[in-house]
C-alpha atoms as a PDB file:
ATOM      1  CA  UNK A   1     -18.564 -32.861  -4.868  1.00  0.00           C
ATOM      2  CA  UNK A   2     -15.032 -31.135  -4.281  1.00  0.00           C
ATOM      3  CA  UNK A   3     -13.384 -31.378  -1.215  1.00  0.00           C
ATOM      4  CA  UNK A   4     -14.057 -28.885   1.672  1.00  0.00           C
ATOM      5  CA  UNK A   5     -11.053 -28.116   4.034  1.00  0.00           C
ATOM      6  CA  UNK A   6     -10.979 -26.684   6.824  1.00  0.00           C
ATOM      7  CA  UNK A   7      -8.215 -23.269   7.017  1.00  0.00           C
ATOM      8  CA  UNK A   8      -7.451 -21.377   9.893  1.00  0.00           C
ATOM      9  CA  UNK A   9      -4.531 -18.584   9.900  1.00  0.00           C
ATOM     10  CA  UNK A  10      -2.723 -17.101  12.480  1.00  0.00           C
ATOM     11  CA  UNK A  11      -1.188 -13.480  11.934  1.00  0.00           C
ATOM     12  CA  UNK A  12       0.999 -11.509  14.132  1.00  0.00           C
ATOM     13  CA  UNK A  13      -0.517  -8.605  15.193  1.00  0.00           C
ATOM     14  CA  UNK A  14       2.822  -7.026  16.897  1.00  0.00           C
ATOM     15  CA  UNK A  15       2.370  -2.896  16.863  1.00  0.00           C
ATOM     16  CA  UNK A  16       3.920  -0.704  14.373  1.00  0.00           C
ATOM     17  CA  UNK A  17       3.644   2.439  16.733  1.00  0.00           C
ATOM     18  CA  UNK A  18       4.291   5.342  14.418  1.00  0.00           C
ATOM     19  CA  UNK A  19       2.990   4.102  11.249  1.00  0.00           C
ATOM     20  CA  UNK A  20       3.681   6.796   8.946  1.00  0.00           C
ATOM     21  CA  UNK A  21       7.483   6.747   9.756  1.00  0.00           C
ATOM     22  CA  UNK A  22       7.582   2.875   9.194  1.00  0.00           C
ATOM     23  CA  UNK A  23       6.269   3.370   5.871  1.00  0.00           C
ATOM     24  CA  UNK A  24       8.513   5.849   4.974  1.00  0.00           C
ATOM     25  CA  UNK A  25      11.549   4.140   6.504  1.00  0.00           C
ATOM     26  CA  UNK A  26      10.188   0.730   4.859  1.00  0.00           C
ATOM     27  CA  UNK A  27      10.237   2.565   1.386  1.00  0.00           C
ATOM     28  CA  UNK A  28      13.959   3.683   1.912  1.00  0.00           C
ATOM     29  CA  UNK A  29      14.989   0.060   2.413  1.00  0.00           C
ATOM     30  CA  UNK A  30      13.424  -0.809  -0.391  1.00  0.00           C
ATOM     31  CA  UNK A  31      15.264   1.592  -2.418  1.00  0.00           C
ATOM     32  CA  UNK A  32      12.481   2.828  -4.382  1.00  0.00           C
ATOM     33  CA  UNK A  33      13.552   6.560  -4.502  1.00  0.00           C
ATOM     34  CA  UNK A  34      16.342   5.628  -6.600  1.00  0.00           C
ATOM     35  CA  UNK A  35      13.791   4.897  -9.412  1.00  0.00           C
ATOM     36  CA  UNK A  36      11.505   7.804  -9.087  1.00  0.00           C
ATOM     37  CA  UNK A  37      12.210  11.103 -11.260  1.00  0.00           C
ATOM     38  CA  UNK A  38      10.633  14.214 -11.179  1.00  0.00           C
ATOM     39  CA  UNK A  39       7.279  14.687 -12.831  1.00  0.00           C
ATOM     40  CA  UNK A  40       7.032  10.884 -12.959  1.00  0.00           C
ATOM     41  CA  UNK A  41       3.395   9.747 -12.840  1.00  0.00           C
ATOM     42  CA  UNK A  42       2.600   6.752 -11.001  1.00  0.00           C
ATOM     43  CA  UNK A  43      -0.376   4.947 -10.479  1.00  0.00           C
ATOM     44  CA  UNK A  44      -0.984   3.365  -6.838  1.00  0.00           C
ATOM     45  CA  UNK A  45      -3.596   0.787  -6.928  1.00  0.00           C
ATOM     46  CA  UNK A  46      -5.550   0.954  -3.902  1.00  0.00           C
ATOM     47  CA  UNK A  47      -8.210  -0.885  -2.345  1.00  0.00           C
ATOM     48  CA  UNK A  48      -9.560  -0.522   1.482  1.00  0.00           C
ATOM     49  CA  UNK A  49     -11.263  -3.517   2.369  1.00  0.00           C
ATOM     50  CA  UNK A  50      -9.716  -5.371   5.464  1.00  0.00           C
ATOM     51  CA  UNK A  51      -6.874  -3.205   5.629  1.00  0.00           C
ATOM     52  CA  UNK A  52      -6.540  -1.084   8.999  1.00  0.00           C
ATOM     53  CA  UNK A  53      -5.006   2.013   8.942  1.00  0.00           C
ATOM     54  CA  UNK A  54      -5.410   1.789   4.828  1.00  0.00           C
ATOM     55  CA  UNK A  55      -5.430   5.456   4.475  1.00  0.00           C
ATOM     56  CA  UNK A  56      -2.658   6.520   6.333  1.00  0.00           C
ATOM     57  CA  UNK A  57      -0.440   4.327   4.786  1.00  0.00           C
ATOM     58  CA  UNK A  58      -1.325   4.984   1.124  1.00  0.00           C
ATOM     59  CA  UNK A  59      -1.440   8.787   2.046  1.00  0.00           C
ATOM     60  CA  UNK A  60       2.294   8.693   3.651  1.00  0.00           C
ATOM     61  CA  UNK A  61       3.429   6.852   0.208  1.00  0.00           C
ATOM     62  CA  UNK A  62       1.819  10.170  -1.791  1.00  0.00           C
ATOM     63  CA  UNK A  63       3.281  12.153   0.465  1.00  0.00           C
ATOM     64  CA  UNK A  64       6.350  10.676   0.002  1.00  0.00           C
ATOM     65  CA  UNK A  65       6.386  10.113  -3.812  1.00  0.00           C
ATOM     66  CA  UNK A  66       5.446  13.723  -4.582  1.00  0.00           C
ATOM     67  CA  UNK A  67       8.388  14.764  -2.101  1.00  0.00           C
ATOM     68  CA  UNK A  68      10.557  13.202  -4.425  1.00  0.00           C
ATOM     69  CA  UNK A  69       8.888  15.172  -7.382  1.00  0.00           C
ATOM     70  CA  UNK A  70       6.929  12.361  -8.768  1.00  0.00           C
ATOM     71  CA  UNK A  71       2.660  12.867  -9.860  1.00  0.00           C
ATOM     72  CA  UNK A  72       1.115   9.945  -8.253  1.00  0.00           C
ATOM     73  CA  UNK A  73      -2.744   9.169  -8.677  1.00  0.00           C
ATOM     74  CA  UNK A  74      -4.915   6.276  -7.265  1.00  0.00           C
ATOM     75  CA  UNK A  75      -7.190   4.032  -8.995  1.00  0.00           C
ATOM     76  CA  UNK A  76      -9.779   1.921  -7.314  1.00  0.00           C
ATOM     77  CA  UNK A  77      -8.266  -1.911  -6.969  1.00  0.00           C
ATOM     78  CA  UNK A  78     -10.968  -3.852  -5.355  1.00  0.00           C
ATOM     79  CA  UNK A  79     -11.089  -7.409  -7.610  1.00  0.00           C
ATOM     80  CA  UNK A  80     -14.789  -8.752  -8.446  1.00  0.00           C
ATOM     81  CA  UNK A  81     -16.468  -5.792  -6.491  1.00  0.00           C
ATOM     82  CA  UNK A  82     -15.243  -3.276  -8.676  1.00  0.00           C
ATOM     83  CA  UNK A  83     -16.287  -4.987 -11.373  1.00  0.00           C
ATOM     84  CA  UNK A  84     -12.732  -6.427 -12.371  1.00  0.00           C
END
């Protein structure tokens, strides 16, 4: 029989506040707009499960992507429950 350990994690759970403006200011640092053109398409793979607040951030990066002229879509990532 393998080994069984026992895992507990801790996360911080410190408050964002306005999450749609830390998203956008999080992709500025990143610098991401500097490799987006116009009528670029890209795909954002997206999957809800145990993420809060899920929608609003992957809605703020469309919004944000198609401000900067790209096309992005969404395609379903959810690992061995979407059949992947």
């Amino acid at each position: 029989m393998l080994p069984m350990y026992l895992v507990k994690q801790n996360f911080n759970c410190k408050s964002i506040g306005n999450i749609e403006e830390h998203v956008r200011a999080e992709l500025d640092k990143m610098g991401i707009q500097k490799k987006v053109f116009p009528g670029m398409k890209l795909c954002l793979p997206y999957g809800s499960r145990g993420f809060p607040y899920g929608v609003r951030v992957i809605r703020t990066i469309i919004e944000t992507f198609k401000a900067w002229g790209a096309d992005p879509f969404i395609i379903p990532a959810m690992g061995s429950h979407g059949g992947g």
